[in-house]
C-alpha atoms as a PDB file:
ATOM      1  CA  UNK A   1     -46.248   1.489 -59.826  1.00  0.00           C
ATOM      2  CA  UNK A   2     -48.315   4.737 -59.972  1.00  0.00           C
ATOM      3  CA  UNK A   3     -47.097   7.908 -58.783  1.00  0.00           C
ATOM      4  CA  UNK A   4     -49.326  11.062 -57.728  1.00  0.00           C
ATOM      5  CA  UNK A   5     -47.527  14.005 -57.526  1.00  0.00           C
ATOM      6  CA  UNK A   6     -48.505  16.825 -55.903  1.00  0.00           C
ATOM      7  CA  UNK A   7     -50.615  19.975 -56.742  1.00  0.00           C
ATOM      8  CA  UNK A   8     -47.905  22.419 -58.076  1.00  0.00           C
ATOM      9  CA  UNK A   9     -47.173  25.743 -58.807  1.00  0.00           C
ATOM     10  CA  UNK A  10     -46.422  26.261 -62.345  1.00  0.00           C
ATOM     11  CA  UNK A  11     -45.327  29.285 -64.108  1.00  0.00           C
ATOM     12  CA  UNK A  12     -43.912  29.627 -68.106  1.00  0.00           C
ATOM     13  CA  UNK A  13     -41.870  32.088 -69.382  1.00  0.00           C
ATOM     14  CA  UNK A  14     -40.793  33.402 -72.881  1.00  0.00           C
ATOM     15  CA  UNK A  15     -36.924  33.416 -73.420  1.00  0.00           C
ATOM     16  CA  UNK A  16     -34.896  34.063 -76.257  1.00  0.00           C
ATOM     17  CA  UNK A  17     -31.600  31.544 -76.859  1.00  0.00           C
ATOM     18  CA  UNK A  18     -29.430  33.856 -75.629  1.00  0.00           C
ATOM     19  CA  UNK A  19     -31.215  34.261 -72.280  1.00  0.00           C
ATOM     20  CA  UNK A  20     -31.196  30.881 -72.105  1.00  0.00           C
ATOM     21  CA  UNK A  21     -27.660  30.386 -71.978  1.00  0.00           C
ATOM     22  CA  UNK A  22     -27.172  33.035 -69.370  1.00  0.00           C
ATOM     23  CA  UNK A  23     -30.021  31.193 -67.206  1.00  0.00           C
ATOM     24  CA  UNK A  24     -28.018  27.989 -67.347  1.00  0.00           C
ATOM     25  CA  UNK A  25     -25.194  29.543 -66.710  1.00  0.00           C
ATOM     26  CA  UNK A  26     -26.312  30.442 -63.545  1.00  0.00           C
ATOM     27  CA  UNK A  27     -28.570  27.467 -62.738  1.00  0.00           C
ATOM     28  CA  UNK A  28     -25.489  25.470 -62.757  1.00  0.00           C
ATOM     29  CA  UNK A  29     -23.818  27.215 -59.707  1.00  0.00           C
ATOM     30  CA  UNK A  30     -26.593  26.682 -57.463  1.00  0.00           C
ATOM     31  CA  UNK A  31     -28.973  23.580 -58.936  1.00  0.00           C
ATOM     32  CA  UNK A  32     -27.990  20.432 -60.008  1.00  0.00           C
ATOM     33  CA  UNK A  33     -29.432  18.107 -63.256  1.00  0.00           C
ATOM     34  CA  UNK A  34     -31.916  15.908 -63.649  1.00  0.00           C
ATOM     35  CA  UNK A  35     -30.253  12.202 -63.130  1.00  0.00           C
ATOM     36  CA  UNK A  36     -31.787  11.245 -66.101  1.00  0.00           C
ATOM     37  CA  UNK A  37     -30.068  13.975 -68.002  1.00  0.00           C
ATOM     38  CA  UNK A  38     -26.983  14.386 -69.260  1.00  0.00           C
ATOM     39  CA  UNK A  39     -25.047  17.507 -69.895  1.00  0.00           C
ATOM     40  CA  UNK A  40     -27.208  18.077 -72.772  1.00  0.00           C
ATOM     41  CA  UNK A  41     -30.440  17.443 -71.313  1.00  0.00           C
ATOM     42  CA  UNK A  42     -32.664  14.868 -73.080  1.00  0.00           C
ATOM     43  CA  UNK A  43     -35.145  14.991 -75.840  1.00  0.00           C
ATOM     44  CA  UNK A  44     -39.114  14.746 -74.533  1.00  0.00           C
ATOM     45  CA  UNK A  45     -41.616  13.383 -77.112  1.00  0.00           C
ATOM     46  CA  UNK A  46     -45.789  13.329 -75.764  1.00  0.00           C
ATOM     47  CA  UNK A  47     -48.548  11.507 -77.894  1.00  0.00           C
ATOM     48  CA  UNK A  48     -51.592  13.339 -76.806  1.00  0.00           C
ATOM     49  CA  UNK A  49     -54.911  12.081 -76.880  1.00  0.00           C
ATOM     50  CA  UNK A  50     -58.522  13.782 -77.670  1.00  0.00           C
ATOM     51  CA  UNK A  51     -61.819  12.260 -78.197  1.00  0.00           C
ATOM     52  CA  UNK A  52     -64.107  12.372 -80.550  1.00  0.00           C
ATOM     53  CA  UNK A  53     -65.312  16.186 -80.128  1.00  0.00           C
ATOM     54  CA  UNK A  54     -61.458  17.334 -79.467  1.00  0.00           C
ATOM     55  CA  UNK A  55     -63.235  18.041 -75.864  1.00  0.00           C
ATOM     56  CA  UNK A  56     -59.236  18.607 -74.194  1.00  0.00           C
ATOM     57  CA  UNK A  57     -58.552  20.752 -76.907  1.00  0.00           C
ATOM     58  CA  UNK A  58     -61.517  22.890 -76.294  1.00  0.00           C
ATOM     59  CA  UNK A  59     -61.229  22.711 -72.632  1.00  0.00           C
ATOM     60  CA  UNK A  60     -57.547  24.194 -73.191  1.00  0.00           C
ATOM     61  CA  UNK A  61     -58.568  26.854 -75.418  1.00  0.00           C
ATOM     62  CA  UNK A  62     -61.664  27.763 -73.467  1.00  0.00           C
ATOM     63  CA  UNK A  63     -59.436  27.710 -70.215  1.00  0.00           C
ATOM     64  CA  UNK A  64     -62.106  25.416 -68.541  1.00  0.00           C
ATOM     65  CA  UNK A  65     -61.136  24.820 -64.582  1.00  0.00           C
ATOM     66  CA  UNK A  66     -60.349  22.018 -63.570  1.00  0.00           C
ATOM     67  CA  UNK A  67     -59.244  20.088 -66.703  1.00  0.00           C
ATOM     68  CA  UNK A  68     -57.372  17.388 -68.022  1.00  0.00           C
ATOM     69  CA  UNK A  69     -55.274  16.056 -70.489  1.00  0.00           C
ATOM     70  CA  UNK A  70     -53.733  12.646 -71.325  1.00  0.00           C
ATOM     71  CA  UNK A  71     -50.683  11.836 -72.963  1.00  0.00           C
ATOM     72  CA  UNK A  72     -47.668   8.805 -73.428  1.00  0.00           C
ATOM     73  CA  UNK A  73     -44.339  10.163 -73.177  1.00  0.00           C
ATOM     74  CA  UNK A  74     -40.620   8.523 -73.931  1.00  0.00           C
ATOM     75  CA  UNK A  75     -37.206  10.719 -73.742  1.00  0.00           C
ATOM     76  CA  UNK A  76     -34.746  10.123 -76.315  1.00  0.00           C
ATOM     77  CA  UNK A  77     -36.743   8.318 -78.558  1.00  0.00           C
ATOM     78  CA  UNK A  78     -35.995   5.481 -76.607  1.00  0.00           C
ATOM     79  CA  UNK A  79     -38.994   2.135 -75.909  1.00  0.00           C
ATOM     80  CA  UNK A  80     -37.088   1.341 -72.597  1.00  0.00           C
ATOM     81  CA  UNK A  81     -39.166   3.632 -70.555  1.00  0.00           C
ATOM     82  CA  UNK A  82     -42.905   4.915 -71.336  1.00  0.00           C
ATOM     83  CA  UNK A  83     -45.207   6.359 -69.537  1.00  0.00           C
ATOM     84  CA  UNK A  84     -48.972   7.042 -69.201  1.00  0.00           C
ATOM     85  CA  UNK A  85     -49.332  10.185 -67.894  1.00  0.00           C
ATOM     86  CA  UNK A  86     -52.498  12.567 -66.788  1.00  0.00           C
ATOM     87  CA  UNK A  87     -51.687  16.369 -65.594  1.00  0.00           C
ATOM     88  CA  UNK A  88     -54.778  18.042 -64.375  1.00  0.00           C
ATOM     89  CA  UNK A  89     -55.243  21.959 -64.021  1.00  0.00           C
ATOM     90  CA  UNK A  90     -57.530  23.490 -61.484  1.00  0.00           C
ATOM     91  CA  UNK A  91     -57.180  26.239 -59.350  1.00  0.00           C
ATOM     92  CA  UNK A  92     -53.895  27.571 -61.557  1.00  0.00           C
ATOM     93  CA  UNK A  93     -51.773  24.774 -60.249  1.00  0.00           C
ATOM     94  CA  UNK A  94     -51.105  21.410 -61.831  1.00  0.00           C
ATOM     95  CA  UNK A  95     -51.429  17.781 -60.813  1.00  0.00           C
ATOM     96  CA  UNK A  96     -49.339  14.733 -62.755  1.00  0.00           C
ATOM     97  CA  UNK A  97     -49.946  11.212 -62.325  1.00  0.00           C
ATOM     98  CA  UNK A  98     -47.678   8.840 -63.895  1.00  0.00           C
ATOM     99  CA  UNK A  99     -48.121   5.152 -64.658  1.00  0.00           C
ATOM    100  CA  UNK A 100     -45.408   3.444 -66.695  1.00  0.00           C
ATOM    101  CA  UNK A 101     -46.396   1.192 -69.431  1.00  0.00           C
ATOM    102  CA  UNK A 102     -44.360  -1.750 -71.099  1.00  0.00           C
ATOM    103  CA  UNK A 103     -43.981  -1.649 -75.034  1.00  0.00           C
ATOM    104  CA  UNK A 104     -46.999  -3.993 -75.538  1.00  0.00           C
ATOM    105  CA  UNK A 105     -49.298  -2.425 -73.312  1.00  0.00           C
ATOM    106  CA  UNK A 106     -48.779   0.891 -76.155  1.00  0.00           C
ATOM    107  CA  UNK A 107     -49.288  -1.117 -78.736  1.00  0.00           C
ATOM    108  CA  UNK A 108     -52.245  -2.139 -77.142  1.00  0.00           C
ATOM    109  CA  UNK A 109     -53.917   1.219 -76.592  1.00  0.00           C
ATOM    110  CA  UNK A 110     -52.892   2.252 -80.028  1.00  0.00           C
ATOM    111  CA  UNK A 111     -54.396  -1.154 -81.540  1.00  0.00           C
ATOM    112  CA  UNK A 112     -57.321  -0.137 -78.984  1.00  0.00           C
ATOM    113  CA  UNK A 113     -57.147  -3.538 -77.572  1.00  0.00           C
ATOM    114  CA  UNK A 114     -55.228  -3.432 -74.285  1.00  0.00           C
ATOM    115  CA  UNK A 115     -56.837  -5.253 -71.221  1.00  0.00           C
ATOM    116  CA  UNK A 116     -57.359  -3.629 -68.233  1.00  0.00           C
ATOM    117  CA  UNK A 117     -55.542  -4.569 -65.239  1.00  0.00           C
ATOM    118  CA  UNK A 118     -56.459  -5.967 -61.934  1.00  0.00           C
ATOM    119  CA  UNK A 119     -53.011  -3.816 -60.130  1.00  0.00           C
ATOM    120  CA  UNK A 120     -53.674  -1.462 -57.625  1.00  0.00           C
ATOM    121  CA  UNK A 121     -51.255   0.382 -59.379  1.00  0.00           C
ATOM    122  CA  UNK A 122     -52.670   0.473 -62.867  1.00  0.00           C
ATOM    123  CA  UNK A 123     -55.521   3.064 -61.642  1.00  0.00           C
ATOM    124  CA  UNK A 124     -54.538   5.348 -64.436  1.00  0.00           C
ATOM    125  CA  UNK A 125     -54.085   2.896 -67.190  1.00  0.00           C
ATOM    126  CA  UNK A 126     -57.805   1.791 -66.673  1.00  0.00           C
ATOM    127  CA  UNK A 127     -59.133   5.040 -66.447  1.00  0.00           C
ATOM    128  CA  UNK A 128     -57.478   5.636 -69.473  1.00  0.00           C
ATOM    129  CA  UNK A 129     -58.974   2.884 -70.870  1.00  0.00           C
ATOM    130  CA  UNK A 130     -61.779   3.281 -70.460  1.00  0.00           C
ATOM    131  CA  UNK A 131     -62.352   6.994 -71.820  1.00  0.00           C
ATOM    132  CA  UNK A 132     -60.705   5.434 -75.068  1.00  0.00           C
ATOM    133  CA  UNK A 133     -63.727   2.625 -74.896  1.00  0.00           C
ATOM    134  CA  UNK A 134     -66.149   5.209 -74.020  1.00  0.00           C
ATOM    135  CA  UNK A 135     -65.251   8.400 -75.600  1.00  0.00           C
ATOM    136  CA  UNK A 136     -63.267   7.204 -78.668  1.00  0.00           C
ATOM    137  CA  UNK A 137     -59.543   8.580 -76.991  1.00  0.00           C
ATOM    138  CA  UNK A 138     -57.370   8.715 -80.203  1.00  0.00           C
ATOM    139  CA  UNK A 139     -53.542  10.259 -80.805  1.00  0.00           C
ATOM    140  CA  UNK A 140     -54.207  13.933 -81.461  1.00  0.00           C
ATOM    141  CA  UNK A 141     -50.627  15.290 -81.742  1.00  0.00           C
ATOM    142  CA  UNK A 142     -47.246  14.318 -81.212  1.00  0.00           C
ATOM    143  CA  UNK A 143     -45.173  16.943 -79.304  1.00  0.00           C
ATOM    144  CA  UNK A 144     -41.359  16.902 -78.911  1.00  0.00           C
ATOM    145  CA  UNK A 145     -38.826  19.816 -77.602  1.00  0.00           C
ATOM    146  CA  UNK A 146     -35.602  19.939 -76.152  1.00  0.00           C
ATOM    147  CA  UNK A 147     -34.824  19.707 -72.425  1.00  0.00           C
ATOM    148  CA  UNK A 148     -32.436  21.029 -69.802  1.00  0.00           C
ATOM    149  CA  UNK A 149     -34.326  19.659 -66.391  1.00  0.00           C
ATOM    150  CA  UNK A 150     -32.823  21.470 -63.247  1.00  0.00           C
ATOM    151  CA  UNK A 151     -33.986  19.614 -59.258  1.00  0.00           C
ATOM    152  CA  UNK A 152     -33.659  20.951 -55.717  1.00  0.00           C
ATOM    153  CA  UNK A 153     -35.055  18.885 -52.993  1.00  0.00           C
ATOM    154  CA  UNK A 154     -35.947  22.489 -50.932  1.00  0.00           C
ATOM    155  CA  UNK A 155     -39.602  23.256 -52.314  1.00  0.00           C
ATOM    156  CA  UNK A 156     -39.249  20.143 -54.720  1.00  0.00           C
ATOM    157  CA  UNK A 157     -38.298  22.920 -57.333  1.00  0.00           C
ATOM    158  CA  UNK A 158     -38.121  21.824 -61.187  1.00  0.00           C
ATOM    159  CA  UNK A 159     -36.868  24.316 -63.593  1.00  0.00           C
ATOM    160  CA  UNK A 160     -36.898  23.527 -67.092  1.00  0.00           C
ATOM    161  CA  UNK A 161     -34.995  24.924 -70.048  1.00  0.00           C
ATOM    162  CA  UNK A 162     -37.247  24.122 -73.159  1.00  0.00           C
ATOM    163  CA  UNK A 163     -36.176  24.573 -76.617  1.00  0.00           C
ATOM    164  CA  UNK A 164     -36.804  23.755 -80.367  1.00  0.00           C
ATOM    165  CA  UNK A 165     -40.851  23.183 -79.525  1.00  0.00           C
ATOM    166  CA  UNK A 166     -42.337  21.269 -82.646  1.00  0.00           C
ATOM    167  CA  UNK A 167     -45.139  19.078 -83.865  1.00  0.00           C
ATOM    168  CA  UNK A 168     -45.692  15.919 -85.350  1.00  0.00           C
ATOM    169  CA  UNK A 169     -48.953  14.260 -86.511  1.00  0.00           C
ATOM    170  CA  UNK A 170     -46.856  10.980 -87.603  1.00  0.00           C
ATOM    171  CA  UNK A 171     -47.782   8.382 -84.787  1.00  0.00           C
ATOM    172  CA  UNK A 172     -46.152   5.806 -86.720  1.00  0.00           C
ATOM    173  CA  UNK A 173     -42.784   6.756 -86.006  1.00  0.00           C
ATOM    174  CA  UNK A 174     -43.196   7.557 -82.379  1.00  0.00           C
ATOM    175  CA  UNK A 175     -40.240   5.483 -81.339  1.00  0.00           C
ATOM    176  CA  UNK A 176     -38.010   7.060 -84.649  1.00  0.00           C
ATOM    177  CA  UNK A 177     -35.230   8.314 -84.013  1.00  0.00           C
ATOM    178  CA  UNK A 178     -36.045  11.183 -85.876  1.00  0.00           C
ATOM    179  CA  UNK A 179     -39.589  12.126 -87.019  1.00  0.00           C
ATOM    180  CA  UNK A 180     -40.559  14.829 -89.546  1.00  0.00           C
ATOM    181  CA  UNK A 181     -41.951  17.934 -87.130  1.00  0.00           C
ATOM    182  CA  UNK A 182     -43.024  20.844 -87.817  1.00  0.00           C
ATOM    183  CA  UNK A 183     -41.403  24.003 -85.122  1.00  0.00           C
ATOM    184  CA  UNK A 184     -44.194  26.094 -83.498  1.00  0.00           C
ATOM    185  CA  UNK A 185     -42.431  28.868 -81.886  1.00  0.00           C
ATOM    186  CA  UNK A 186     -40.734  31.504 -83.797  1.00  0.00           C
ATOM    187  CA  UNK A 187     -37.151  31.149 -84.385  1.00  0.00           C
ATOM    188  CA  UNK A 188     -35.086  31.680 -81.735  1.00  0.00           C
ATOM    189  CA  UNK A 189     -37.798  31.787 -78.797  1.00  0.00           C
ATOM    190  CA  UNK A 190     -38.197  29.266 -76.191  1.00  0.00           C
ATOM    191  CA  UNK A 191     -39.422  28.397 -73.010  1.00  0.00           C
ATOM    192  CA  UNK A 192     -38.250  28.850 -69.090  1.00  0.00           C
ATOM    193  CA  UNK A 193     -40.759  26.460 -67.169  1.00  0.00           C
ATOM    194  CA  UNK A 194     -40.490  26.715 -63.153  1.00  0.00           C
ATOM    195  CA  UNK A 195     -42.561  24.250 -60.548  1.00  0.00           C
ATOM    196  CA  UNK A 196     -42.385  24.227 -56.979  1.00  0.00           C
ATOM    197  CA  UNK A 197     -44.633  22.942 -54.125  1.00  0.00           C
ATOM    198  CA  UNK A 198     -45.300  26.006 -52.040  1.00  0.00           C
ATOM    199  CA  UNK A 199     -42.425  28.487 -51.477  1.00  0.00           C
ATOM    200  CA  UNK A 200     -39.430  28.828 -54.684  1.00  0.00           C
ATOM    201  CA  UNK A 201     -36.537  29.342 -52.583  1.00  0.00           C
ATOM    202  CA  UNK A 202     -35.184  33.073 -52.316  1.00  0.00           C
ATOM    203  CA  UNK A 203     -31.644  31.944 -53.786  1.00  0.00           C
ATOM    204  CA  UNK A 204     -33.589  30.692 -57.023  1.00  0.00           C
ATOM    205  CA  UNK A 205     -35.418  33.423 -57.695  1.00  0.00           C
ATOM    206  CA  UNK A 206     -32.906  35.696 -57.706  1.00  0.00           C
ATOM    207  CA  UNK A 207     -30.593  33.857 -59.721  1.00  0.00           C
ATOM    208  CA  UNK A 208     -33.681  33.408 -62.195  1.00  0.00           C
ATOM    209  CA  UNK A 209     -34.192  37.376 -62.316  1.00  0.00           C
ATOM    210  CA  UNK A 210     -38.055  36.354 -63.239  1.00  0.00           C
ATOM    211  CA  UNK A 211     -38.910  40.263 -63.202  1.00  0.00           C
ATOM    212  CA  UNK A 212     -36.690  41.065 -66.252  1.00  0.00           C
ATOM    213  CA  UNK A 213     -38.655  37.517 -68.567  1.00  0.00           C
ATOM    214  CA  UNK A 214     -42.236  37.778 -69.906  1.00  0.00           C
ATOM    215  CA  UNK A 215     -44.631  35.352 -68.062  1.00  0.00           C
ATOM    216  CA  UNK A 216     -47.010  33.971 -70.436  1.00  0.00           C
ATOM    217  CA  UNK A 217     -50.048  31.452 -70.235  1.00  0.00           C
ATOM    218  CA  UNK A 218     -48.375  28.670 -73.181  1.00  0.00           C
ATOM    219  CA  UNK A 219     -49.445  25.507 -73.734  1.00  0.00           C
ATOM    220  CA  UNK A 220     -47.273  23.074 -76.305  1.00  0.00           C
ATOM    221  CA  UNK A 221     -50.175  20.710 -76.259  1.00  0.00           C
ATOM    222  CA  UNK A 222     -52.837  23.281 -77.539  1.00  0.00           C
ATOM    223  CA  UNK A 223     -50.901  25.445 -79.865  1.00  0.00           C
ATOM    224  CA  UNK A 224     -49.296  21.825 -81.680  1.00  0.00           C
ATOM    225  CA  UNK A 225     -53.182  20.762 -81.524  1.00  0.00           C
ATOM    226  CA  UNK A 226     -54.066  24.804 -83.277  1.00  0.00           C
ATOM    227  CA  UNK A 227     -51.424  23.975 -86.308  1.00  0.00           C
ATOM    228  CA  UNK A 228     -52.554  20.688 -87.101  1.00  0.00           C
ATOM    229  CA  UNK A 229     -56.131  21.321 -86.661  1.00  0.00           C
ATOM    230  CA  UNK A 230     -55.321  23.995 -89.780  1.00  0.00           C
ATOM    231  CA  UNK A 231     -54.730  27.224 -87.399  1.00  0.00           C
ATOM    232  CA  UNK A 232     -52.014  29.959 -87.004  1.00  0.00           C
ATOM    233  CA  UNK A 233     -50.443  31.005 -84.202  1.00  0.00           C
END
């Protein structure tokens, strides 16, 4: 099955550890977790892929409107559940579409020899497909942080606690438990990620206190993509 999500607003927000722990301190009086999560959150780790003349990578940097960017994602470092997944920018809000893939249709894209499907719900997968046929899609970068996911149904709100940001260029391993990374943030700064639909409830946004954080235009995919493409941050 394929799911489209909405457009969605989508703001990012530097934060230190400490004000981290004060945000969840206070997110956990008036949101409740992610059901995938558990008290710790989960771990997220994204293969991106680029083509041939790193045109996503570009498009990033260059903050081309509307763009897009591909990637396969697992949590936990776990093969039970993978996904395809395609977030589009345009218009500074975001677009995801999701289409989960079984553990030999990845091995197929990464021998480049999956078939395409005939499902309805496999739109994604054969788009996909056919950019890597076409356009020579190829892993580009693995990314992997540390999550504390946050839900309310009012808005469809998301707010994400995001820590320990790295890089990995070791596709091999992508189902490892552990992979060697390298971190891209400096130590002791992470990210505060909020999404909503249209309207971020009142209640949130004061218990966020978004006035007293630095908003910030960040990327994971791009700056992982600078450091193993030989640039600093």
């Amino acid at each position: 099955m394929k799911t489209e999500l909405p457009y969605r607003h989508e703001f990012k927000y530097r934060c230190t550890a400490a004000q981290l722990q004060v945000l969840k301190g206070r997110l956990d009086a008036v949101m409740a977790l992610d059901s995938h999560a558990g008290a710790a959150g989960y771990t997220i780790r994204s293969m991106y892929f680029d083509n041939y003349e790193n045109q996503y990578y570009y498009e990033n940097e260059n903050g081309t409107d509307p763009r897009e960017k591909y990637r396969i994602r697992i949590y936990n470092a776990d093969a039970s559940r993978i996904t395809l997944e395609c977030k589009r920018k345009e218009h500074t809000k975001t677009l995801k579409t999701i289409c989960p893939l079984t553990l030999e249709q990845f091995r197929g894209i990464m021998d480049g020899c999956c078939p395409f499907s005939d499902s309805d719900s496999a739109k994604l997968l054969n788009r996909f497909l056919y950019l890597q046929k076409t356009e020579c899609l190829k892993p580009a970068v693995i990314v992997e942080y540390d999550r504390i996911p946050y839900v309310c149904s009012a808005g469809n709100v998301r707010i994400t606690l995001d820590q320990n940001i790295r890089s990995s260029c070791d596709f091999s391993q992508f189902f490892s438990r552990s992979i060697p990374t390298r971190p891209i943030m400096p130590l002791g700064e992470h990210i505060l990620e909020v999404k909503y639909d249209e309207l971020l409830p009142g209640y949130i946004k004061q218990v966020l206190n978004l006035d007293n954080l630095q908003q910030i235009t960040f990327s994971k995919y791009y700056l992982c993509r600078k450091i193993s493409l030989g640039g600093t941050l």
